[in-house]
C-alpha atoms as a PDB file:
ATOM      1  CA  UNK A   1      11.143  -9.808  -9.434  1.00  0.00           C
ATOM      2  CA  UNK A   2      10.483 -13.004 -10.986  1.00  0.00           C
ATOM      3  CA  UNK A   3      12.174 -11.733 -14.375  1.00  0.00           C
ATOM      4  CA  UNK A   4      15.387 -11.005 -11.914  1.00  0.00           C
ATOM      5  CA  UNK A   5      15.023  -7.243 -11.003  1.00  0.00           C
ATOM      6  CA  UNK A   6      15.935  -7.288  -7.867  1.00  0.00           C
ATOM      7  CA  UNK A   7      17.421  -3.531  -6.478  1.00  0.00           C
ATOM      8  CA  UNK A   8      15.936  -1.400  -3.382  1.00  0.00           C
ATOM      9  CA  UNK A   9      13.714   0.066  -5.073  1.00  0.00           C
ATOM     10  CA  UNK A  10      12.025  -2.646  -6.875  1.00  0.00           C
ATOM     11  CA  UNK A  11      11.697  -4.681  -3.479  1.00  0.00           C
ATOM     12  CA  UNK A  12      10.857  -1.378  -1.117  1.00  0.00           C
ATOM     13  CA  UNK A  13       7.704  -0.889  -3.906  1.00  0.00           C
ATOM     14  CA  UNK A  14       6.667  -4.719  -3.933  1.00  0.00           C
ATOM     15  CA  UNK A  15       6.981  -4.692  -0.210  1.00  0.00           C
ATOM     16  CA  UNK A  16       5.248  -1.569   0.404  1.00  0.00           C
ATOM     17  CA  UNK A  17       2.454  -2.717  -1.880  1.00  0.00           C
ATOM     18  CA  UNK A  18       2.189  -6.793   0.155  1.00  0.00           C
ATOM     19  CA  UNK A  19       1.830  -4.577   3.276  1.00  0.00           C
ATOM     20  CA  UNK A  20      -1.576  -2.581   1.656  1.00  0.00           C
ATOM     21  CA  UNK A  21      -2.428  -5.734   0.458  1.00  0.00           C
ATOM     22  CA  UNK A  22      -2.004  -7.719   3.595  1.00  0.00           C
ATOM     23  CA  UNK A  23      -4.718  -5.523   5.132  1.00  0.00           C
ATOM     24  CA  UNK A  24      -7.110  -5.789   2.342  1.00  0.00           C
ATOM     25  CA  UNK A  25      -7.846  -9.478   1.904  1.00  0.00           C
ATOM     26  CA  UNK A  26      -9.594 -12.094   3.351  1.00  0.00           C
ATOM     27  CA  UNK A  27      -9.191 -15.050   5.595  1.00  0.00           C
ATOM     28  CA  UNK A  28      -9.591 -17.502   2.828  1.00  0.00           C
ATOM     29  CA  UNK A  29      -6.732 -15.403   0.172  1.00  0.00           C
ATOM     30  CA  UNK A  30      -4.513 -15.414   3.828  1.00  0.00           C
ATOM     31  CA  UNK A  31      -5.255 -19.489   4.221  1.00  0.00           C
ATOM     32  CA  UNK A  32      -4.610 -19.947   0.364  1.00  0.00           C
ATOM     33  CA  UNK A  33      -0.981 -17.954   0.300  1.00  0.00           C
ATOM     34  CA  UNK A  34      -0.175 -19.578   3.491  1.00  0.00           C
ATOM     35  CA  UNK A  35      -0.277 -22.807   2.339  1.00  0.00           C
ATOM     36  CA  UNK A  36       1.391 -22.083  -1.267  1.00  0.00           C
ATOM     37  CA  UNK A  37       4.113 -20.122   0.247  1.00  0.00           C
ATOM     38  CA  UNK A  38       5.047 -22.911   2.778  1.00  0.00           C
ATOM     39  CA  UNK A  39       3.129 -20.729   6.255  1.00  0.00           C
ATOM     40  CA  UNK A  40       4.678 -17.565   5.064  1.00  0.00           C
ATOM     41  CA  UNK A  41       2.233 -14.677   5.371  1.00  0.00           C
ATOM     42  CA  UNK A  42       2.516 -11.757   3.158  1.00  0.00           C
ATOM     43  CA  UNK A  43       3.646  -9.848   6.096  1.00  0.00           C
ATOM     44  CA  UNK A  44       6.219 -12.400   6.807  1.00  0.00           C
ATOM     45  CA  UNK A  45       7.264 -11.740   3.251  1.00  0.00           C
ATOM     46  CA  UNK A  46       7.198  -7.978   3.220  1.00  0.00           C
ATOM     47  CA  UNK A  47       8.742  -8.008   6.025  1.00  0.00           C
ATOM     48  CA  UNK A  48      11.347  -9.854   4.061  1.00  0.00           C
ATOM     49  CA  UNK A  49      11.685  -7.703   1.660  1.00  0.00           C
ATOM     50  CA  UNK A  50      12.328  -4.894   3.969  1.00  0.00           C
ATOM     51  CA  UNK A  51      14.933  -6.590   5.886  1.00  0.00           C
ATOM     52  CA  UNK A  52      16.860  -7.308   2.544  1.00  0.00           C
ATOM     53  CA  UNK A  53      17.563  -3.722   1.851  1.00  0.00           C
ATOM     54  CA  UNK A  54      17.800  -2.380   5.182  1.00  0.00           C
ATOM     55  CA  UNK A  55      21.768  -1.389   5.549  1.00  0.00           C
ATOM     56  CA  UNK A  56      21.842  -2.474   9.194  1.00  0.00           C
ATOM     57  CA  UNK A  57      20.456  -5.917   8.846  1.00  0.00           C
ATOM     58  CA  UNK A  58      22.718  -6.564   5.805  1.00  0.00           C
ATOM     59  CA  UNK A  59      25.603  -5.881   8.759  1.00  0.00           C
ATOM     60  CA  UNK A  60      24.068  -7.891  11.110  1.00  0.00           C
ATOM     61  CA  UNK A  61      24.007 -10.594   9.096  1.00  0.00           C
ATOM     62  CA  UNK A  62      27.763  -9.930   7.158  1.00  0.00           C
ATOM     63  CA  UNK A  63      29.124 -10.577  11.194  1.00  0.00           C
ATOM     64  CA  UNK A  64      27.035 -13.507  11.465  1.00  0.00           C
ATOM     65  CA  UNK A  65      28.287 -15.102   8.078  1.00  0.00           C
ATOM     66  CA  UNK A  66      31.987 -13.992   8.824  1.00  0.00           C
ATOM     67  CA  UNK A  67      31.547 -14.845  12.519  1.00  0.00           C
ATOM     68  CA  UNK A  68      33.715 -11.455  12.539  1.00  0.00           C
ATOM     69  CA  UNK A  69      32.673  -7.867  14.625  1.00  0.00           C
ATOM     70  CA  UNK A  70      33.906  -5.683  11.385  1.00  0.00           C
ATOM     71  CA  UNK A  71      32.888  -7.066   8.196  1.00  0.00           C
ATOM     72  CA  UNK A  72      34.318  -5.834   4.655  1.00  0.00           C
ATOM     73  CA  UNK A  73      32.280  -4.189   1.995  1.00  0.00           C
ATOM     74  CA  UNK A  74      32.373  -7.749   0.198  1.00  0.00           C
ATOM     75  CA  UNK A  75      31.249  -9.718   3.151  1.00  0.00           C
ATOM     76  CA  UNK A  76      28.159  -7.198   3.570  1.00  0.00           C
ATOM     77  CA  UNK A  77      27.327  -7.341   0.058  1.00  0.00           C
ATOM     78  CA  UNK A  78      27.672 -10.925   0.437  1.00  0.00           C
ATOM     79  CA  UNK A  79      25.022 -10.911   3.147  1.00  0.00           C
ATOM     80  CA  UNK A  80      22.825  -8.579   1.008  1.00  0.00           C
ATOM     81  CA  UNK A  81      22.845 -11.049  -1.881  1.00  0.00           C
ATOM     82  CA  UNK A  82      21.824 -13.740   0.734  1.00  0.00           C
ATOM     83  CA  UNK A  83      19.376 -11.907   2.360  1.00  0.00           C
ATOM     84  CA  UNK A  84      17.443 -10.717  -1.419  1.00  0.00           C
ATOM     85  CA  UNK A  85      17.720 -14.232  -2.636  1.00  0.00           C
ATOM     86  CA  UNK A  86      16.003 -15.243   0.330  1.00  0.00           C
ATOM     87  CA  UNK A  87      13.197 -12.779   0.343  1.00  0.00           C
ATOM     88  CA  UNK A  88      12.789 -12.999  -3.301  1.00  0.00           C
ATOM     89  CA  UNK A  89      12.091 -16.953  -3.429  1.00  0.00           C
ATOM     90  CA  UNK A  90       8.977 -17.426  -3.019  1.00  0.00           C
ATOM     91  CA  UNK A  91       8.265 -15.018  -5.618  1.00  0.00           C
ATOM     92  CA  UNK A  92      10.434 -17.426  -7.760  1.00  0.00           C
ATOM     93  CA  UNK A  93       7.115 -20.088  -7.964  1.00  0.00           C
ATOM     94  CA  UNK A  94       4.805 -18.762 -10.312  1.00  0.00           C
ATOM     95  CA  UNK A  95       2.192 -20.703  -8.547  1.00  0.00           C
ATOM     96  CA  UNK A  96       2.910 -18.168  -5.649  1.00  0.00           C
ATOM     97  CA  UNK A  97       2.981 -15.262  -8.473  1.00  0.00           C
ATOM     98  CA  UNK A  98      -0.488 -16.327  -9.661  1.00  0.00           C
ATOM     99  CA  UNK A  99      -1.887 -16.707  -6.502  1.00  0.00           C
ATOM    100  CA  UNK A 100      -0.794 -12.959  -5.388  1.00  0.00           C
ATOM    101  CA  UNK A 101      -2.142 -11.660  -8.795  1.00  0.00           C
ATOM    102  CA  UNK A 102      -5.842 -13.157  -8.266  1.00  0.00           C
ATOM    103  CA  UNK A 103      -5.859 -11.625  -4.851  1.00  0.00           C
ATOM    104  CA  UNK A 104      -4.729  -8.385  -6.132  1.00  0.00           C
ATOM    105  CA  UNK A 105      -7.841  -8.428  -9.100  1.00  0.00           C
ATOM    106  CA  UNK A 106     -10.042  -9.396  -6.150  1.00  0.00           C
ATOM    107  CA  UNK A 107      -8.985  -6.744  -3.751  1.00  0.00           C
ATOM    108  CA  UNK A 108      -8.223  -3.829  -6.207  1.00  0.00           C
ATOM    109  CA  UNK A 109     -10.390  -0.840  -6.879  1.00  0.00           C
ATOM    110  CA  UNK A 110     -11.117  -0.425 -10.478  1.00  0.00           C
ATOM    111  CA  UNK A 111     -12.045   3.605 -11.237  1.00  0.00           C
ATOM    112  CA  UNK A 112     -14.633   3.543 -14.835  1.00  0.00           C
ATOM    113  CA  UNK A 113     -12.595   6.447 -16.310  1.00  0.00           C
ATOM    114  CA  UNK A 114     -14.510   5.083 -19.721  1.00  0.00           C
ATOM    115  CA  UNK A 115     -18.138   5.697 -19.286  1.00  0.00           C
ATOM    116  CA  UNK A 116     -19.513   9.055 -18.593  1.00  0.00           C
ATOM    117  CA  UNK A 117     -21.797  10.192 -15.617  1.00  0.00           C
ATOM    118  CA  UNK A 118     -25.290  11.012 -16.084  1.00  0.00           C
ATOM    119  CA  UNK A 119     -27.209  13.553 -14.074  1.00  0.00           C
ATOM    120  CA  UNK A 120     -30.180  11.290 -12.473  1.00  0.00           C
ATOM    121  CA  UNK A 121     -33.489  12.973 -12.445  1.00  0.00           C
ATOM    122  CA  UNK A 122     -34.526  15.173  -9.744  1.00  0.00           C
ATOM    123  CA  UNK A 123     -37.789  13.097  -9.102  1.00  0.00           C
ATOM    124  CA  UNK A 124     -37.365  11.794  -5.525  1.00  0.00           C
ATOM    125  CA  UNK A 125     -35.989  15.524  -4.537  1.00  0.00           C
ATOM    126  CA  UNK A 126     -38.075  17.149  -1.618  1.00  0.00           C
ATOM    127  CA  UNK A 127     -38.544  20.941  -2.482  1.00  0.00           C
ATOM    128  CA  UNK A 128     -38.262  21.847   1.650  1.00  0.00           C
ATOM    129  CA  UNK A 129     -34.342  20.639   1.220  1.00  0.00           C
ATOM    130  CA  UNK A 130     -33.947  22.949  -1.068  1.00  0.00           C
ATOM    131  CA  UNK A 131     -35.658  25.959   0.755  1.00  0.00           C
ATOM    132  CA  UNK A 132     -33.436  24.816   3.741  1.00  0.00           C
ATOM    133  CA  UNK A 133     -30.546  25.070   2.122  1.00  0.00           C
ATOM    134  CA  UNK A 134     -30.982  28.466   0.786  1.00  0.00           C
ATOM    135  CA  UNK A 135     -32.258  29.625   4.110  1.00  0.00           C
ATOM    136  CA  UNK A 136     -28.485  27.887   5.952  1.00  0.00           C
ATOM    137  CA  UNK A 137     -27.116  30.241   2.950  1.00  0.00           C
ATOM    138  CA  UNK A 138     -29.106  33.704   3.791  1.00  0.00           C
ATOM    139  CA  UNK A 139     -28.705  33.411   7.241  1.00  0.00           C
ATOM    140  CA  UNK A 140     -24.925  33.059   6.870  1.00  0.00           C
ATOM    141  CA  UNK A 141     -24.701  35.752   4.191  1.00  0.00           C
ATOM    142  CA  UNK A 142     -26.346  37.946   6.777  1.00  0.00           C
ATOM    143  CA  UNK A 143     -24.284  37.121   9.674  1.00  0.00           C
ATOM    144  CA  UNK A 144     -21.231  37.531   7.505  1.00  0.00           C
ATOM    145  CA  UNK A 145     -22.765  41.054   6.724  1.00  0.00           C
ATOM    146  CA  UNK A 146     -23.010  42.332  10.016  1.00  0.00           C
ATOM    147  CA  UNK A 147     -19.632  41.482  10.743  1.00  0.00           C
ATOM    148  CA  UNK A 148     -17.220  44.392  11.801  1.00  0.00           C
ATOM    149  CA  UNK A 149     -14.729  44.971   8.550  1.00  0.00           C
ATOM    150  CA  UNK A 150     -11.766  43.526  10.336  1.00  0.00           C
ATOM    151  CA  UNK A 151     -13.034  40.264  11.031  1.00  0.00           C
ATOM    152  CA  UNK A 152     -14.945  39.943   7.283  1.00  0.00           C
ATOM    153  CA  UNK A 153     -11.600  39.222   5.915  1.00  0.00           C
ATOM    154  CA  UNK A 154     -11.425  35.795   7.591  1.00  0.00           C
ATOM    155  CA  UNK A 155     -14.057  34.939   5.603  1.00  0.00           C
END
């Protein structure tokens, strides 16, 4: 957004990915946006970001500009240009940028797709789990057996 990319789709992703994130980090990230963003919260901005591609807001806000009830495809896109510059500006500060991109690294998941598993030993494993677990088995294997024909096929 910051490199001026600014469609429905691009803001619909960034939004949809604030939101996640919004639920995902801590007081201290919320205090530390809030006051770099001016007391916007990144639901505030989502939020934003939603509004800016949602047809019937752009409407709304093409008869509030035009103080007129029926507002031409040029007024509305007008109003849509308005309402993305607005909800893209605080992404305009890179201070804001880097702020949102620590929080990210702090809240994200990282998946080791690099180092391989190893089986651990079996030396803490209790031998009467194992017996219990292949008793569970026989006992349903049995059951299953004794089952009229018609109902095995559920199975």
């Amino acid at each position: 957004m910051a490199m001026g990319v600014r469609d429905n789709d691009m803001m619909s992703t960034v939004a949809s990915r604030l939101s996640r994130l919004d639920k995902a980090i801590s007081e201290s990230d919320r205090f530390k946006l809030k006051k770099i963003t001016g007391g916007k919260s990144l639901k505030k901005i989502s939020n934003s970001l939603y509004d800016a591609i949602d047809p019937d807001i752009q409407i709304t806000k093409a008869k509030e500009l035009s103080k007129t009830e029926n507002p031409t495809p040029e007024q509305i896109e007008e109003a849509r240009e308005e309402l993305t510059t607005t909800a893209c500006f605080p992404f305009d500060d890179p201070k804001v940028r880097n702020v949102l991109i620590e929080i990210i690294k702090k809240s994200e998941q990282i998946i080791d797709i690099i180092s391989g598993d190893r089986l651990l030993d079996d030396s803490g494993f209790d031998p009467r789990t194992k017996e219990k677990a292949e008793s569970v088995v026989r006992s349903c294997s049995s059951c299953q057996r004794s089952l009229p024909d018609n109902l095995q096929a559920s199975f």
